[in-house]
Protein backbone atom coordinates (compact mmCIF):
# COMPACT_ATOMS: atom_id res chain seq x y z
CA UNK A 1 208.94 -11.34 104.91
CA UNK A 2 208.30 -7.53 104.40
CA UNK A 3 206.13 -6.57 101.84
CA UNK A 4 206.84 -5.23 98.55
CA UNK A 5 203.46 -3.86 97.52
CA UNK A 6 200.20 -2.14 99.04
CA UNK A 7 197.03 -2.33 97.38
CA UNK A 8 195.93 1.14 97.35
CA UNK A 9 198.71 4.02 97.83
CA UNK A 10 195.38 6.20 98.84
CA UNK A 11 194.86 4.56 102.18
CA UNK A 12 197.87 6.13 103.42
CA UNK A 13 198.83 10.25 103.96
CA UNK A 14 202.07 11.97 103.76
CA UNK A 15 203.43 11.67 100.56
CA UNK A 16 205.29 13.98 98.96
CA UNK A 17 207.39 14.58 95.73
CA UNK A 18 210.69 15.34 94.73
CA UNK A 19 211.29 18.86 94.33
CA UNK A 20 212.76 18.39 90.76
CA UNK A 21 209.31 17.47 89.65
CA UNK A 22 208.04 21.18 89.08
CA UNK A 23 204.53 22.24 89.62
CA UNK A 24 202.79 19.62 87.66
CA UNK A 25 201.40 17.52 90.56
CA UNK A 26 200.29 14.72 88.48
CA UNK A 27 203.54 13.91 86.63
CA UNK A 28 206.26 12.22 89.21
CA UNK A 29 206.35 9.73 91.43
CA UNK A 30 205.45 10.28 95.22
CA UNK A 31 207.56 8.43 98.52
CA UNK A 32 206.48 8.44 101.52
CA UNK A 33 208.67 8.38 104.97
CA UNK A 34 208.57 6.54 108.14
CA UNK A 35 206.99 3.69 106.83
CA UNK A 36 208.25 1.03 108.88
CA UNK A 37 209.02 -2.00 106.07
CA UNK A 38 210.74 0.52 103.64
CA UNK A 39 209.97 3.62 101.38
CA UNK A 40 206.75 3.34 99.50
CA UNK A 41 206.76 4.64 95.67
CA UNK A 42 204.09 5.65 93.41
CA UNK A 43 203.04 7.32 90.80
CA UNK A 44 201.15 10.92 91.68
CA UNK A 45 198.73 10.39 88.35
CA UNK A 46 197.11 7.23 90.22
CA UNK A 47 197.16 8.00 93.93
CA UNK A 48 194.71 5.12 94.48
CA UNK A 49 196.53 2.49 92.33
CA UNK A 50 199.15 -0.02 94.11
CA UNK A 51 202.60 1.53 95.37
CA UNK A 52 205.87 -0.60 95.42
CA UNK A 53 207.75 -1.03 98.62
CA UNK A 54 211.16 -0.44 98.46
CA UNK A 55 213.81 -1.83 101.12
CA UNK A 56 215.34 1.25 102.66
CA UNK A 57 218.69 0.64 101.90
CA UNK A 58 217.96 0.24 98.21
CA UNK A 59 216.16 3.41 97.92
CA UNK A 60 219.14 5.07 99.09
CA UNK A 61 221.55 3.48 96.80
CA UNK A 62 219.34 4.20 93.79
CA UNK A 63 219.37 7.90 95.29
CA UNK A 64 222.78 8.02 95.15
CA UNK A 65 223.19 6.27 92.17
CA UNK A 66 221.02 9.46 90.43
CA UNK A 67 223.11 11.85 92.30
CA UNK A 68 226.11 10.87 91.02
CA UNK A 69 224.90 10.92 87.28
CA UNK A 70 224.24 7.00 86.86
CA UNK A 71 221.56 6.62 84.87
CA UNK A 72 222.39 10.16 82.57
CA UNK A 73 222.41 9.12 78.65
């Protein structure tokens, strides 16, 4: 069973954030790649706090669910 959460999101380097989020470090959420049991998620004002494991192909459907206007009100 892979995992869908990690303790503590600091333990682990190489996250970055989407380049729609501006230069205000500490308000979007943070991935990280090459994590081997999916793409880990979490938020950039709590680096330390738990991160959510998402299955890869998941993450890419949400992706392209944003990309193609989806979730616009």
């Amino acid at each position: 069973m892979a995992e869908h959460t990690i303790p503590d999101a600091g333990r682990l380097s190489g996250w970055r954030k989407s380049s729609y989020s501006g230069n205000n470090a500490d308000s979007c959420i943070e991935i990280l790649d090459g994590y081997p049991s999916g793409v880990p998620v979490r938020d950039s004002k709590t680096p330390h706090s738990p991160m959510l494991v998402f299955p890869a192909d998941s993450w890419s459907s949400f992706l392209a669910a944003l990309k193609n206007g989806y979730f616009v009100t």
